[in-house]
PDB file of N, CA and C in Angstrom:
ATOM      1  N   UNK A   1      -3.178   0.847 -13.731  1.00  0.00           N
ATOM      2  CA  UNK A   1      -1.745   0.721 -13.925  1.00  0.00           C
ATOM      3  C   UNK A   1      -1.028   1.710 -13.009  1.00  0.00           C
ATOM      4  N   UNK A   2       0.129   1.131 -12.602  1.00  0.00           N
ATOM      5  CA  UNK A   2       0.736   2.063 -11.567  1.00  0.00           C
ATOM      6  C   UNK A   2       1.762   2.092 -12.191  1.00  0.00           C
ATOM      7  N   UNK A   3       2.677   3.847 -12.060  1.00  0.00           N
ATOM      8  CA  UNK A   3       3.941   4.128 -12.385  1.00  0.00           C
ATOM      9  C   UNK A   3       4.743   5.154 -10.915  1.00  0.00           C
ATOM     10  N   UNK A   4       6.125   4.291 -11.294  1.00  0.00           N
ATOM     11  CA  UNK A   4       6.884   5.071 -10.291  1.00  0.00           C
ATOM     12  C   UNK A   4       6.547   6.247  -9.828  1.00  0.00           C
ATOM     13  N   UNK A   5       6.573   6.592  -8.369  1.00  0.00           N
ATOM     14  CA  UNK A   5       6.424   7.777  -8.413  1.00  0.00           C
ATOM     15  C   UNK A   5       4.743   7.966  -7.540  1.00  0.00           C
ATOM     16  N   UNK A   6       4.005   7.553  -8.004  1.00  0.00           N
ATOM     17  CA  UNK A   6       2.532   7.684  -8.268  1.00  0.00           C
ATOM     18  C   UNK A   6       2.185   7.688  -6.216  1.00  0.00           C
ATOM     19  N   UNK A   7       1.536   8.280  -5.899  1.00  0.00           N
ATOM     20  CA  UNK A   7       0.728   8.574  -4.620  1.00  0.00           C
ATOM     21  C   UNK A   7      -0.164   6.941  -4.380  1.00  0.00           C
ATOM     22  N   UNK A   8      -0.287   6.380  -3.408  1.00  0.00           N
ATOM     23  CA  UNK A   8      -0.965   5.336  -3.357  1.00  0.00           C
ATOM     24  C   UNK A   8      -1.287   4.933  -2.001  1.00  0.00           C
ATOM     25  N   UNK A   9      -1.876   4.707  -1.683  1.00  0.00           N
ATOM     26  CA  UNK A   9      -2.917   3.814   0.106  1.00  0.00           C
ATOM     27  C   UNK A   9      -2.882   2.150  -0.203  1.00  0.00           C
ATOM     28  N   UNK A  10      -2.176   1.816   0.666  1.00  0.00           N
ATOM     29  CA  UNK A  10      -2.114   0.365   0.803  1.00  0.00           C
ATOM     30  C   UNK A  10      -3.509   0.038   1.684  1.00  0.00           C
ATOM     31  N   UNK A  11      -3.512  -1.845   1.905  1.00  0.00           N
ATOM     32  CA  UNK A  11      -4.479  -2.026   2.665  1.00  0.00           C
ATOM     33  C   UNK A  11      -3.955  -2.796   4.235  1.00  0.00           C
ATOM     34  N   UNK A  12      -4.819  -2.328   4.660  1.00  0.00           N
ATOM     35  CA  UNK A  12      -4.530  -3.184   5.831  1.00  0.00           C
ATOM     36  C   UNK A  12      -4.347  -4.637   5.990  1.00  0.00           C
ATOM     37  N   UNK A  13      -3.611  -4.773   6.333  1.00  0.00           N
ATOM     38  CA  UNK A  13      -3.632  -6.394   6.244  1.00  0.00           C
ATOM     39  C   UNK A  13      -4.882  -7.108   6.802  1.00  0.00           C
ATOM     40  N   UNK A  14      -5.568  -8.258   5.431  1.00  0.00           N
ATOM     41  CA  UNK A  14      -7.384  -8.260   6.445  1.00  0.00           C
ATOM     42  C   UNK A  14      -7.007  -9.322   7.268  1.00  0.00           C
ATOM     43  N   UNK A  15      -5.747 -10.420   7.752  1.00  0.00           N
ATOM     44  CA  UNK A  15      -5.910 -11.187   8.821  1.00  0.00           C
ATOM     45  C   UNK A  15      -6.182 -10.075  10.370  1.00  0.00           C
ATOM     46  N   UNK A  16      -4.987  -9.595  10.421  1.00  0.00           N
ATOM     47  CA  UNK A  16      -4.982  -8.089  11.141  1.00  0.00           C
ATOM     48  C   UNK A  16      -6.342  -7.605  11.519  1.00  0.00           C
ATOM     49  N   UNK A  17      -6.586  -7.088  10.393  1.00  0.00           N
ATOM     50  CA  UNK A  17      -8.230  -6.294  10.566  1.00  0.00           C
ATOM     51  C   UNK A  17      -9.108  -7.385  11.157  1.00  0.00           C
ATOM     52  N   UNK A  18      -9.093  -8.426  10.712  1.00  0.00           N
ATOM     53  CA  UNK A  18     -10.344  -9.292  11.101  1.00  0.00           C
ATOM     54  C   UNK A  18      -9.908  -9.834  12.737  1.00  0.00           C
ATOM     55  N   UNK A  19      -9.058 -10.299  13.143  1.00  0.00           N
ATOM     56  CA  UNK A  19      -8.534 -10.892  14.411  1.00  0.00           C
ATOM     57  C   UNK A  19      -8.286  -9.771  15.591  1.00  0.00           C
ATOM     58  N   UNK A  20      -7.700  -8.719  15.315  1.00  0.00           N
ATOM     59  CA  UNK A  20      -7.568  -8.093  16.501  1.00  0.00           C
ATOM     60  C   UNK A  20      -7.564  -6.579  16.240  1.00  0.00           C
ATOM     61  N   UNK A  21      -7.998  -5.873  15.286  1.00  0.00           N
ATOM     62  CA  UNK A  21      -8.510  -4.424  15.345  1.00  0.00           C
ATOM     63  C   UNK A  21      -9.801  -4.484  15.770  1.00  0.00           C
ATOM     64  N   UNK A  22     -10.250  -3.240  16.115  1.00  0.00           N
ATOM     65  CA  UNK A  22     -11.089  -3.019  16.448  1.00  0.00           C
ATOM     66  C   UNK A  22     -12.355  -2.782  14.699  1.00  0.00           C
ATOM     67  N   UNK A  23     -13.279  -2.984  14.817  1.00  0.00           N
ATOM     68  CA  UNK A  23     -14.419  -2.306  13.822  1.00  0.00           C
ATOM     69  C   UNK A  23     -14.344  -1.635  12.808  1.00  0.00           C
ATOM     70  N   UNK A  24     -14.430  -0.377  13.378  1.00  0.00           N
ATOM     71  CA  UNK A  24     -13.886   1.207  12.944  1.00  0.00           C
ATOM     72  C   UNK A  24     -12.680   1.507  12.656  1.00  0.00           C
ATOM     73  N   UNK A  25     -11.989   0.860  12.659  1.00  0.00           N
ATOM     74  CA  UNK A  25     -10.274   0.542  12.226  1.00  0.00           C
ATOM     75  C   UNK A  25     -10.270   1.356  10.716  1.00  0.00           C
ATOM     76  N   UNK A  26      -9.459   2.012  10.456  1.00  0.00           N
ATOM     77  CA  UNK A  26      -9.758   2.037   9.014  1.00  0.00           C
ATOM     78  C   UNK A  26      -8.758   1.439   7.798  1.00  0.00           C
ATOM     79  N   UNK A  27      -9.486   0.886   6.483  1.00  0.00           N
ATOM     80  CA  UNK A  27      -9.278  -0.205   5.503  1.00  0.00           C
ATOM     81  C   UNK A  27      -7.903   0.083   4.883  1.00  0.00           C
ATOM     82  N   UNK A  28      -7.178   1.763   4.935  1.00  0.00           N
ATOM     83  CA  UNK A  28      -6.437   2.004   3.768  1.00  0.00           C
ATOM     84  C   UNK A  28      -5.603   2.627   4.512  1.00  0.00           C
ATOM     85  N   UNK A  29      -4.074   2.508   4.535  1.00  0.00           N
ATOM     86  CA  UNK A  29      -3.078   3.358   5.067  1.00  0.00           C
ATOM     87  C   UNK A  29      -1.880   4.120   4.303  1.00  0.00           C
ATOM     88  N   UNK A  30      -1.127   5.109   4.626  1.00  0.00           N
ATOM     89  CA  UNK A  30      -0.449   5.840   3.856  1.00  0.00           C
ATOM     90  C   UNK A  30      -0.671   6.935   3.967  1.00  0.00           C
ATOM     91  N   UNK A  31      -0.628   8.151   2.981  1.00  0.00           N
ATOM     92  CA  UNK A  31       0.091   7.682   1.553  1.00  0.00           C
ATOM     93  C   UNK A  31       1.441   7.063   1.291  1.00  0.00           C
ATOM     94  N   UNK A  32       1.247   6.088   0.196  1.00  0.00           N
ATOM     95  CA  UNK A  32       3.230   5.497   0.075  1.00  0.00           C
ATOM     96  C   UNK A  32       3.683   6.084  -1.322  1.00  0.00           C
ATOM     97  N   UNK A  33       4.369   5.842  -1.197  1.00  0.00           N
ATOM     98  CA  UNK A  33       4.686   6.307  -2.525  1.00  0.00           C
ATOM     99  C   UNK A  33       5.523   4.971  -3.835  1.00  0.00           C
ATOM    100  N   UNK A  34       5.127   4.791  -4.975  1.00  0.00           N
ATOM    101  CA  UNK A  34       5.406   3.550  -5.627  1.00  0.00           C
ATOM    102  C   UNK A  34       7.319   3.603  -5.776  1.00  0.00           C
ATOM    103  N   UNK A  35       8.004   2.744  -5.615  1.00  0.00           N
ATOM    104  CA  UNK A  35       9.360   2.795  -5.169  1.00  0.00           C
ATOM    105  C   UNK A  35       9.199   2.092  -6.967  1.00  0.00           C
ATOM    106  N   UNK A  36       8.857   1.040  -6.896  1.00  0.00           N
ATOM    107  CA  UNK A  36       9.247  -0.242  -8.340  1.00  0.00           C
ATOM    108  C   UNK A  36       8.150  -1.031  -8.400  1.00  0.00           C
ATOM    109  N   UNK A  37       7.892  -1.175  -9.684  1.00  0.00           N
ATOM    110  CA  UNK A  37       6.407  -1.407 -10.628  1.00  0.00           C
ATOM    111  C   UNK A  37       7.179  -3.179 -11.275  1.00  0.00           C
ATOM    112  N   UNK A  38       6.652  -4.028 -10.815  1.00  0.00           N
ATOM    113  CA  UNK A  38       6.878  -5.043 -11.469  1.00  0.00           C
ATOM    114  C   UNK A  38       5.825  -5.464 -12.116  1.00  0.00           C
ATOM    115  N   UNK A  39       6.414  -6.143 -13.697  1.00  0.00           N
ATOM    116  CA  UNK A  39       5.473  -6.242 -14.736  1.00  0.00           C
ATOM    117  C   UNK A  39       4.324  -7.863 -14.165  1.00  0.00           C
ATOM    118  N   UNK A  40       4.771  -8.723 -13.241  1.00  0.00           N
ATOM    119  CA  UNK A  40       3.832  -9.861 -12.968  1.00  0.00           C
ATOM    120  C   UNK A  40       2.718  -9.589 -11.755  1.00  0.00           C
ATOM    121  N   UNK A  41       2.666  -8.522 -11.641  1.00  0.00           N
ATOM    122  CA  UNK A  41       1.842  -7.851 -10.949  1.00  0.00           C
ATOM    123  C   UNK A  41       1.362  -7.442  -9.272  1.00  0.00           C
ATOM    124  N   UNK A  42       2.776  -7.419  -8.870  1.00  0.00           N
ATOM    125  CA  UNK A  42       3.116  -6.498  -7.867  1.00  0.00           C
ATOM    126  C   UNK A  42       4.263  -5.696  -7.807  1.00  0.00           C
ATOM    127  N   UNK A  43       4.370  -4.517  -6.277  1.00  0.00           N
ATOM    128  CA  UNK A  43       5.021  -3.413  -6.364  1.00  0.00           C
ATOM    129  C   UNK A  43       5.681  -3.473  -5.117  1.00  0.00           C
ATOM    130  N   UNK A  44       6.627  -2.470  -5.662  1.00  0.00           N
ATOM    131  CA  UNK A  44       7.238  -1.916  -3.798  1.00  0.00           C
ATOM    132  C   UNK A  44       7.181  -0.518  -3.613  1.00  0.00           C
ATOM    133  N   UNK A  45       6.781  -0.412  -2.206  1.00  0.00           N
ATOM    134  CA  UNK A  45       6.524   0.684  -1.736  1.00  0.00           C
ATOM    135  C   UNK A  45       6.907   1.469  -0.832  1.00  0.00           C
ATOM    136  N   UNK A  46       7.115   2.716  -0.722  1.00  0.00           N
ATOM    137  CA  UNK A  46       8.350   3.724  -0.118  1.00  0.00           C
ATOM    138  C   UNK A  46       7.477   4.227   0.929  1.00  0.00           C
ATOM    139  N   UNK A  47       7.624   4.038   2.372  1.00  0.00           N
ATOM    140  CA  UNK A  47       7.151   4.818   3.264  1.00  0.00           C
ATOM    141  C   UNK A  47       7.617   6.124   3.595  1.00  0.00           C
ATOM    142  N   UNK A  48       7.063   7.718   3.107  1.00  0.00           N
ATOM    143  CA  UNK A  48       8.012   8.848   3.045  1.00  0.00           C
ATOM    144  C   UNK A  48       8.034   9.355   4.662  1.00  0.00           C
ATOM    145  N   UNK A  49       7.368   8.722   5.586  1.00  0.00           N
ATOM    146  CA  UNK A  49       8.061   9.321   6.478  1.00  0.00           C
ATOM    147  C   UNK A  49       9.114   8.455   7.352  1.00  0.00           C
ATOM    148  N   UNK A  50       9.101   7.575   6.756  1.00  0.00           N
ATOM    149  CA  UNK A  50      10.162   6.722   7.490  1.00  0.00           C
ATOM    150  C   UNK A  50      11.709   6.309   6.930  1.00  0.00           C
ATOM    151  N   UNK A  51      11.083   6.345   5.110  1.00  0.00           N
ATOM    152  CA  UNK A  51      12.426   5.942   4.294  1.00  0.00           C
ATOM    153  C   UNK A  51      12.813   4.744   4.105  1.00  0.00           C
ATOM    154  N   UNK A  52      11.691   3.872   4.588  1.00  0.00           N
ATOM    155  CA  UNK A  52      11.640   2.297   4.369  1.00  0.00           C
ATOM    156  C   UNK A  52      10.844   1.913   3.281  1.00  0.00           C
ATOM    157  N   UNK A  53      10.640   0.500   3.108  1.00  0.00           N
ATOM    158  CA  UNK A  53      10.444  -0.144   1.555  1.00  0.00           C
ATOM    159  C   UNK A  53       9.907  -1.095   2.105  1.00  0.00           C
ATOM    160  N   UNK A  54       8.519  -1.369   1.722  1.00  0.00           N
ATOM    161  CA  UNK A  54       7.278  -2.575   1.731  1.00  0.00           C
ATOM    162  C   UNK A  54       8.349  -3.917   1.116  1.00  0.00           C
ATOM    163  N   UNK A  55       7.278  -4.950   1.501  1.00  0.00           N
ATOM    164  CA  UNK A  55       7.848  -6.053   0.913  1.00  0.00           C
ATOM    165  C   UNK A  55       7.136  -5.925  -0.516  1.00  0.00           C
ATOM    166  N   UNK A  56       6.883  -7.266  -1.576  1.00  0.00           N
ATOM    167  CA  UNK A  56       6.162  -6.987  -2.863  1.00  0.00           C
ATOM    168  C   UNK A  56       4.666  -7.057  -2.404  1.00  0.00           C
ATOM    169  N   UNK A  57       3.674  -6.106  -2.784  1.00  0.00           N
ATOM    170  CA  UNK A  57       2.217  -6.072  -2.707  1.00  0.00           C
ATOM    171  C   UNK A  57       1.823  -6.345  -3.808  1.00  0.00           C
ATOM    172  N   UNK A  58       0.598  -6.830  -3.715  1.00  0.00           N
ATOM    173  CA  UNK A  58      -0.044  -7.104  -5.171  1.00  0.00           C
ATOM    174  C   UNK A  58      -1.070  -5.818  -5.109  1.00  0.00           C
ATOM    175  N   UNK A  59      -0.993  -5.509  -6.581  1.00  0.00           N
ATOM    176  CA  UNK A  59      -1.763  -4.741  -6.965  1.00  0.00           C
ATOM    177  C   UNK A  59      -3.402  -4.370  -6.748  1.00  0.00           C
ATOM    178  N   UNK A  60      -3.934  -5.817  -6.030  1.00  0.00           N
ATOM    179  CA  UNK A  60      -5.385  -5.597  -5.579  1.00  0.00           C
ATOM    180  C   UNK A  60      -5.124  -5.291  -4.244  1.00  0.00           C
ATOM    181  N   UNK A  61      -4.246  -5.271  -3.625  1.00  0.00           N
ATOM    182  CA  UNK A  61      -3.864  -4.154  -2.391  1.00  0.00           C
ATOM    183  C   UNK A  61      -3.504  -2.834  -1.960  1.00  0.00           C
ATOM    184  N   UNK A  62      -3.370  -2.421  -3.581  1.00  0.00           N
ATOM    185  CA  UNK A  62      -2.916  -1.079  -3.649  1.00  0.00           C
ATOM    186  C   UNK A  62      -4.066  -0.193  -4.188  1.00  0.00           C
ATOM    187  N   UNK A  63      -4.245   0.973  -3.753  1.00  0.00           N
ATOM    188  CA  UNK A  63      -5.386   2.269  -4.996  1.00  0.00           C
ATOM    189  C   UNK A  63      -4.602   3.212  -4.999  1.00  0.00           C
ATOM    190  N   UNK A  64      -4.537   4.044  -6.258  1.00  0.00           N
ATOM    191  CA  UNK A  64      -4.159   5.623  -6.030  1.00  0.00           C
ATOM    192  C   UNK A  64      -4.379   6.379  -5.372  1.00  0.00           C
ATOM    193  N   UNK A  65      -3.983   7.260  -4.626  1.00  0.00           N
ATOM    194  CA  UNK A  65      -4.265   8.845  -3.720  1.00  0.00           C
ATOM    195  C   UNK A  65      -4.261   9.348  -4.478  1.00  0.00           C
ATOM    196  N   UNK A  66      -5.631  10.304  -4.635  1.00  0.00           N
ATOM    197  CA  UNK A  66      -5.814  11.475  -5.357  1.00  0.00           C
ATOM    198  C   UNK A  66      -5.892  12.593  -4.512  1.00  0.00           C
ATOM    199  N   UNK A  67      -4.659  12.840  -3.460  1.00  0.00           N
ATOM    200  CA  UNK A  67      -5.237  13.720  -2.846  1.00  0.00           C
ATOM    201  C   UNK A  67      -3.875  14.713  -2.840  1.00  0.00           C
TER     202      UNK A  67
END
């Protein structure tokens, strides 16, 4: 469960990853930070160094940062 606020690594988009990154690319980017928690099961997400806002992600795209 995710709440506002909460530290989180999105994923790379896998068309992206699979078509034109390289290998070694890596799977998880961020940290974002959770902007708004919708109850049908995706979120939006706050890029803090930019001050922009993801479109809606689903939740099997998102993990917590524990860092």
């Amino acid at each position: 469960m995710f709440l506002e606020g909460d530290l989180v690594l999105k994923s790379v988009d896998p068309v992206m990853r699979k078509m034109s990154l390289p290998k070694w690319t890596p799977k998880w980017e961020g940290p974002y930070i959770v902007s708004k928690v919708h109850p049908n099961g995706h979120c939006i997400l706050l890029d803090p160094d930019h001050g922009t806002t993801t479109g809606p992600i689903n939740f099997k795209y998102v993990k917590k940062c524990y860092a």
